[in-house]
N, C-alpha and C. Protein backbone atom coordinates (compact mmCIF):
# COMPACT_ATOMS: atom_id res chain seq x y z
N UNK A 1 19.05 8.60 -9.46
CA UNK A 1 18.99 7.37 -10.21
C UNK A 1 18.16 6.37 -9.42
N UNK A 2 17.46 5.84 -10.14
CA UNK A 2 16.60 4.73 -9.69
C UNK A 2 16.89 3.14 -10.07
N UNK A 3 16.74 2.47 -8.72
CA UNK A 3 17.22 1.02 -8.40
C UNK A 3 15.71 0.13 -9.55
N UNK A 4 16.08 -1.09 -9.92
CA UNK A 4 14.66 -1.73 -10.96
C UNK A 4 13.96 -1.81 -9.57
N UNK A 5 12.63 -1.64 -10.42
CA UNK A 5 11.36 -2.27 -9.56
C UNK A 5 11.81 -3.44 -8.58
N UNK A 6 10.78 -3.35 -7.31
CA UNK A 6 10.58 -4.88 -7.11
C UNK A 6 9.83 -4.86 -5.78
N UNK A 7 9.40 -5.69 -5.32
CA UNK A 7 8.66 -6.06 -3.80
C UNK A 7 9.25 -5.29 -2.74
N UNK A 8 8.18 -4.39 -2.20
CA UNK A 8 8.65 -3.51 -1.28
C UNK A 8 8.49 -3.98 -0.01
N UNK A 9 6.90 -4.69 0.11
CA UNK A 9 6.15 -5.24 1.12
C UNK A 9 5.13 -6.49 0.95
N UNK A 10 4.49 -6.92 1.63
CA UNK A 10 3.59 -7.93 1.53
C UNK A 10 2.79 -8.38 2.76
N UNK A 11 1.72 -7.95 3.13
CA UNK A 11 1.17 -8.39 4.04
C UNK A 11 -0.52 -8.75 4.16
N UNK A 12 -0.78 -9.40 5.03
CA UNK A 12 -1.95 -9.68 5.22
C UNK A 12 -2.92 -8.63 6.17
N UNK A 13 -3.82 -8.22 5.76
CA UNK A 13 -4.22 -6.56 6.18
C UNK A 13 -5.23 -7.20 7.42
N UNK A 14 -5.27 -6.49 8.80
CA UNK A 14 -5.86 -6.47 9.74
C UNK A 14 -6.87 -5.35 9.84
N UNK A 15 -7.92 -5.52 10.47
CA UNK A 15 -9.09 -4.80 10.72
C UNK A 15 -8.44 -3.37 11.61
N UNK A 16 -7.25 -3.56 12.13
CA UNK A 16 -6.41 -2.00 12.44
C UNK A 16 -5.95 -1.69 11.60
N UNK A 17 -5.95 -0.39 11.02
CA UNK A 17 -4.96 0.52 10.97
C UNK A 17 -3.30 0.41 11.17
N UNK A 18 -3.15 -0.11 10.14
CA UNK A 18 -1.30 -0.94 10.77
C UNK A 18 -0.14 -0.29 9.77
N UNK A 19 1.23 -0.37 9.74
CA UNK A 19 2.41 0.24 9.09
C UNK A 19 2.37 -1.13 8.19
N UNK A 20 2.13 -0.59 6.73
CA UNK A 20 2.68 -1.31 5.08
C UNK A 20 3.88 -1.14 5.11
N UNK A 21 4.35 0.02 4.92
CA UNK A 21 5.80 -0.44 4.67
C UNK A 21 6.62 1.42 4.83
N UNK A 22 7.57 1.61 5.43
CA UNK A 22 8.36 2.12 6.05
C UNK A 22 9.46 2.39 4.98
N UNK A 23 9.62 3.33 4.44
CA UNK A 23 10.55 4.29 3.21
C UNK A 23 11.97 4.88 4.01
N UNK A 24 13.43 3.57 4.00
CA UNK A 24 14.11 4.27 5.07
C UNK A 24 15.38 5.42 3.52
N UNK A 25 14.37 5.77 2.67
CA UNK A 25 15.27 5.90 1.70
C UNK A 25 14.02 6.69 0.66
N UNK A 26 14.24 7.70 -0.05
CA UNK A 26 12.97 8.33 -1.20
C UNK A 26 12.62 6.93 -1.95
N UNK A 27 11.11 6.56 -2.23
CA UNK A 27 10.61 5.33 -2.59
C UNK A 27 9.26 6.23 -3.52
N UNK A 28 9.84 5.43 -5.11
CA UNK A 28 8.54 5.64 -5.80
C UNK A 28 7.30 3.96 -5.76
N UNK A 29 6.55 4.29 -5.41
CA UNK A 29 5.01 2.92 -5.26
C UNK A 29 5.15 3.44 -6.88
N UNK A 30 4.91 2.24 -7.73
CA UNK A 30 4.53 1.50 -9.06
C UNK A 30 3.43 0.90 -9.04
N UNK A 31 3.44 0.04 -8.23
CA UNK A 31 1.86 -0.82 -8.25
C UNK A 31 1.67 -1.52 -7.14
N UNK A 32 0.14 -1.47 -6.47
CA UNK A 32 -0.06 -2.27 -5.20
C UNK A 32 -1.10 -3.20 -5.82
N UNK A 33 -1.07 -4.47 -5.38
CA UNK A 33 -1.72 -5.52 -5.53
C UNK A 33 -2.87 -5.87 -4.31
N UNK A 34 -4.50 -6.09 -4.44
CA UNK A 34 -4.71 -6.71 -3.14
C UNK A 34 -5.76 -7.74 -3.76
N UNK A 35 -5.65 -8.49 -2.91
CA UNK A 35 -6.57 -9.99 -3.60
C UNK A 35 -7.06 -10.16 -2.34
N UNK A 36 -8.42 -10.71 -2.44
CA UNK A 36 -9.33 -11.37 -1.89
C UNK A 36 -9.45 -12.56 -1.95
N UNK A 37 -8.99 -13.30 -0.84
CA UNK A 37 -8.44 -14.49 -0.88
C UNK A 37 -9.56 -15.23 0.50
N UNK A 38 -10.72 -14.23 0.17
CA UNK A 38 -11.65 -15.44 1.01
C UNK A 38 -13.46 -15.68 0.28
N UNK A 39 -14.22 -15.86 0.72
CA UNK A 39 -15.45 -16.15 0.17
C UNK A 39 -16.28 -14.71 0.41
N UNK A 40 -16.01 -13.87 1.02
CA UNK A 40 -16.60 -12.35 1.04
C UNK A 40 -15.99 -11.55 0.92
N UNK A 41 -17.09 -10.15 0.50
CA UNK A 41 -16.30 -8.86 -0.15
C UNK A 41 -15.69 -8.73 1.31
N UNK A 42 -14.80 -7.80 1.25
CA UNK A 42 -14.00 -7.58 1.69
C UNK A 42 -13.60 -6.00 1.91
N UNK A 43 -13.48 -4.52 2.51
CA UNK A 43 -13.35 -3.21 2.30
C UNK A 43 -11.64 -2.47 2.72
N UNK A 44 -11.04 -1.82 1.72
CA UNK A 44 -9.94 -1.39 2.48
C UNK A 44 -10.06 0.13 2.15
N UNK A 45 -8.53 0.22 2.94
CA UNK A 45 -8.34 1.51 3.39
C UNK A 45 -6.66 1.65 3.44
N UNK A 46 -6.31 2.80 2.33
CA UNK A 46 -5.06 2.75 2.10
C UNK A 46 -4.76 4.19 2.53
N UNK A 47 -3.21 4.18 3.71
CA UNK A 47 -2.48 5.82 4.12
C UNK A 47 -1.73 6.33 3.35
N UNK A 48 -1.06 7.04 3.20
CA UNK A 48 0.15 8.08 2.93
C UNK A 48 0.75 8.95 4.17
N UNK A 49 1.55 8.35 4.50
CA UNK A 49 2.05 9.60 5.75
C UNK A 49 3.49 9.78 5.61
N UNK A 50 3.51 11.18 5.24
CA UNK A 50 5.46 11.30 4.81
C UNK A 50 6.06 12.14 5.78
N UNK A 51 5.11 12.01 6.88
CA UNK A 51 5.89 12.82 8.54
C UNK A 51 5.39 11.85 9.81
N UNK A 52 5.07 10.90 9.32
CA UNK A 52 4.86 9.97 10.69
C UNK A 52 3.83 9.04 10.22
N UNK A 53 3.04 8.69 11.21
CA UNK A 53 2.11 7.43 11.16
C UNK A 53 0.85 7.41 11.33
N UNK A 54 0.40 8.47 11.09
CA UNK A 54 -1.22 8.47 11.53
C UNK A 54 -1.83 8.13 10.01
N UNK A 55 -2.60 7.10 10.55
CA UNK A 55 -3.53 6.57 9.42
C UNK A 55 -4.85 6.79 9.83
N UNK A 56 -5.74 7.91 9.00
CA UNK A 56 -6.89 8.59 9.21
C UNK A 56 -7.48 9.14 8.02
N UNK A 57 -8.38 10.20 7.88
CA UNK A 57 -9.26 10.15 7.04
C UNK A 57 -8.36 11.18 6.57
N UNK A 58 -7.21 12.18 7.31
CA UNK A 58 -6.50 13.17 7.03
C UNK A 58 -5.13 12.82 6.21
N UNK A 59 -5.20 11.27 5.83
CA UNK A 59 -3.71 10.36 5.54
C UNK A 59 -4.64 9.58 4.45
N UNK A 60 -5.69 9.32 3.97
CA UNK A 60 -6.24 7.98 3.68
C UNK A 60 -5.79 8.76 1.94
N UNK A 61 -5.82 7.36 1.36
CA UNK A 61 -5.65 7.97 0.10
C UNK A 61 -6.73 7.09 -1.00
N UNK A 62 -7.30 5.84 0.07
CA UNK A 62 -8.56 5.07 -0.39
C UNK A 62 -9.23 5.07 0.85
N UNK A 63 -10.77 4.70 0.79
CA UNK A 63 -11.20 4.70 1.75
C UNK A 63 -12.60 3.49 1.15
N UNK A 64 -12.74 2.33 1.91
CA UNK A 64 -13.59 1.44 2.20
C UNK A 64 -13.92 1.34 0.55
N UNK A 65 -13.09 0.60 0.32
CA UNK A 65 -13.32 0.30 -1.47
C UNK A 65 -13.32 -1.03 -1.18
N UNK A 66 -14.45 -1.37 -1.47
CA UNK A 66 -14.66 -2.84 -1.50
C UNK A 66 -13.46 -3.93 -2.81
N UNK A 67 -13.63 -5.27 -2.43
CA UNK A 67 -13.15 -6.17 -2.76
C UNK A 67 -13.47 -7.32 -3.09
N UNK A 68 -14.20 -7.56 -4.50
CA UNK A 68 -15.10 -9.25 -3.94
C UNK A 68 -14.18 -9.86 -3.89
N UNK A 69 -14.74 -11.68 -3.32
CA UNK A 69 -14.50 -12.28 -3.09
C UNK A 69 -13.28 -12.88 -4.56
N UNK A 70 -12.21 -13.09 -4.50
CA UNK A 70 -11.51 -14.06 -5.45
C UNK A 70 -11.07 -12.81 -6.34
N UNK A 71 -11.52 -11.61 -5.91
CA UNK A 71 -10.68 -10.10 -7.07
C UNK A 71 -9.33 -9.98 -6.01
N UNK A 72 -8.75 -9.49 -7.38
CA UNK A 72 -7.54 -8.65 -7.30
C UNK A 72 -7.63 -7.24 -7.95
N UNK A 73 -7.21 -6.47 -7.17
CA UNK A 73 -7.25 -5.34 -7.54
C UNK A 73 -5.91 -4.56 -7.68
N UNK A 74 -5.81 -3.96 -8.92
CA UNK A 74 -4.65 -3.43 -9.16
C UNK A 74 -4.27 -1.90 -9.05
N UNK A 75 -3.80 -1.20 -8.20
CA UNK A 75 -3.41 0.10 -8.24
C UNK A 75 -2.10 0.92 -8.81
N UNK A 76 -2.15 0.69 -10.10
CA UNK A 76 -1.06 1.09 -10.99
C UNK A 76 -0.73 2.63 -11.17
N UNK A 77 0.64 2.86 -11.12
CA UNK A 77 0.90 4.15 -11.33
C UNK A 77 0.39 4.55 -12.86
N UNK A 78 -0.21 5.51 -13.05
CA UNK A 78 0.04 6.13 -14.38
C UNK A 78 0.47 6.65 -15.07
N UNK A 79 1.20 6.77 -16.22
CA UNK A 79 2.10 7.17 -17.12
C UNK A 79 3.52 7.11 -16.64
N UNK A 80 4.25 8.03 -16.24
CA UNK A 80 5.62 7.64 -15.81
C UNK A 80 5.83 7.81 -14.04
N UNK A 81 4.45 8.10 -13.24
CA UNK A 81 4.68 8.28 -12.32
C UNK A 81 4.03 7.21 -11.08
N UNK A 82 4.13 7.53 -9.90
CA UNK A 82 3.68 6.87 -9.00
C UNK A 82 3.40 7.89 -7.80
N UNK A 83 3.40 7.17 -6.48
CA UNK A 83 3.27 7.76 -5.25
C UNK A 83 4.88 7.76 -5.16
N UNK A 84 5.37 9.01 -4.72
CA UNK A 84 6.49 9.27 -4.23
C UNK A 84 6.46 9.15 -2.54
N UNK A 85 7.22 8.40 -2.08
CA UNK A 85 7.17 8.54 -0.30
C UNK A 85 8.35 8.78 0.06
N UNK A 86 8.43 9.76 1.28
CA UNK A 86 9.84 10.70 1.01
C UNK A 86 10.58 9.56 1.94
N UNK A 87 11.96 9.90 2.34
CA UNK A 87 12.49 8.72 3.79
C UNK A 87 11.96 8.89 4.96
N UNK A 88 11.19 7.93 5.28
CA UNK A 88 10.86 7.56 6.86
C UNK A 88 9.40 8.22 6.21
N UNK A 89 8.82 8.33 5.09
CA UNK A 89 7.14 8.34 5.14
C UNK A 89 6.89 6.80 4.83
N UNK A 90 5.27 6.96 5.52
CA UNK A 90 5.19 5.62 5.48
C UNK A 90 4.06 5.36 4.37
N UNK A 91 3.37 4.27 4.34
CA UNK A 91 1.91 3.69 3.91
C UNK A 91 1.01 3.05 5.10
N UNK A 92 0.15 2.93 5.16
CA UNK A 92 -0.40 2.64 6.10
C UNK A 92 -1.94 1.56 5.57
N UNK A 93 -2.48 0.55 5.75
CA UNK A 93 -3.68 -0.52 5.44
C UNK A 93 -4.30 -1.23 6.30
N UNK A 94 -5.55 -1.10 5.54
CA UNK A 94 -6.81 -1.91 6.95
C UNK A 94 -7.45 -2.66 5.79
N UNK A 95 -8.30 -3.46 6.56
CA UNK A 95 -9.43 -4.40 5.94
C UNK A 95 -10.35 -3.98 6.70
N UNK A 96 -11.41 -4.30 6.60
CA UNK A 96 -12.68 -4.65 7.38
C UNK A 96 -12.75 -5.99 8.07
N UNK A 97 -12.24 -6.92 7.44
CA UNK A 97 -12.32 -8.38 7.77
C UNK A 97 -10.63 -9.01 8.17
N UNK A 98 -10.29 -8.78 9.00
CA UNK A 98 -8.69 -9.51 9.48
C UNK A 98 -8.18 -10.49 8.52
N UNK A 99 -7.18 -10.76 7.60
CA UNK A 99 -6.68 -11.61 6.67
C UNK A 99 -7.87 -11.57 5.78
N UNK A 100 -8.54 -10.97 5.66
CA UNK A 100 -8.82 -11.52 3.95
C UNK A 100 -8.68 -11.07 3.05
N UNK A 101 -7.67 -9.90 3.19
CA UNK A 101 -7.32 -9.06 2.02
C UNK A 101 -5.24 -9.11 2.03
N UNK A 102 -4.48 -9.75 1.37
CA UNK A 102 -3.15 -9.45 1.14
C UNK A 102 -3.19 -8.30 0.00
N UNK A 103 -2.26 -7.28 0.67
CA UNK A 103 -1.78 -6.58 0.00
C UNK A 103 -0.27 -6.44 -0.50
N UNK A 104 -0.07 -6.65 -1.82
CA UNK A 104 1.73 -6.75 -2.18
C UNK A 104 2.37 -5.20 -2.68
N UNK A 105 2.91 -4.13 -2.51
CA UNK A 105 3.46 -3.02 -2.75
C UNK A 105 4.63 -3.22 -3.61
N UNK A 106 4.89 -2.62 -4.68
CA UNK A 106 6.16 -2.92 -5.82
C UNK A 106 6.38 -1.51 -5.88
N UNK A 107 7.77 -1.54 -6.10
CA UNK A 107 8.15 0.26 -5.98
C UNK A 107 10.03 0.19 -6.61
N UNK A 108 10.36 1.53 -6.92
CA UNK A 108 11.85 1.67 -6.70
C UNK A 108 11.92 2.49 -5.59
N UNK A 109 13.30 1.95 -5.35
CA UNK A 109 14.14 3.16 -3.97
C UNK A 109 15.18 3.74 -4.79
N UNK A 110 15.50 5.22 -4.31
CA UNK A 110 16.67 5.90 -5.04
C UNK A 110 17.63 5.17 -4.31
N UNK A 111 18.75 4.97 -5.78
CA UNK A 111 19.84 4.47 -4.88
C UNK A 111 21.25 5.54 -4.79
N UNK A 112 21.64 5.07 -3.81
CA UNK A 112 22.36 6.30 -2.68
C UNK A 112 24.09 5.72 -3.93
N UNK A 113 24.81 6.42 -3.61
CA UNK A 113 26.12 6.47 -4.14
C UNK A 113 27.13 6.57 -3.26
């Protein structure tokens, strides 16, 4: 059984390779949000890692997809599904440019009984 949607994470993406958000529980991703919240494009880079933390070209599940300036970009699940991330897999996000890209993650967690 699944808990309603809602805000999993929210952060402002750094030019590293950094931990989005940490699944201490099976987590379906619904929709990630990232806006460009400065005067230039902007490039990211989104992980999947459901056995640890390496964020690489072997984890990436976007790679240097630009962003103009003042877009939001929406990564919606389709039809009834999403990214499943098992417990303790993670997500992983970069920018090219330090803060100019927030990324917001919306998801359910199974809930435990």
């Amino acid at each position: 059984m699944l808990a309603p949607g809602s805000q999993l994470a929210q952060v402002q993406g750094s030019s590293t390779a950094s931990l989005l958000y940490a699944a201490t529980i099976r987590t379906e991703i619904k929709s990630i949000k990232i806006a460009n919240t400065t005067g230039a494009t902007s490039k990211f880079r989104l992980f999947h890692d459901d056995d640890g933390t390496t964020y690489s070209s072997a984890t990436c599940l976007y790679w240097d997809v630009p962003v103009t300036s003042g877009q939001t970009l929406s990564l919606d699940a389709e039809y009834d599904g999403g990214i499943n991330v098992a417990k303790n897999g993670n997500l992983g996000f970069r920018c090219d440019v330090s803060q100019a890209l927030t990324v917001t993650v919306y998801g359910v967690v199974q809930q435990v009984r």
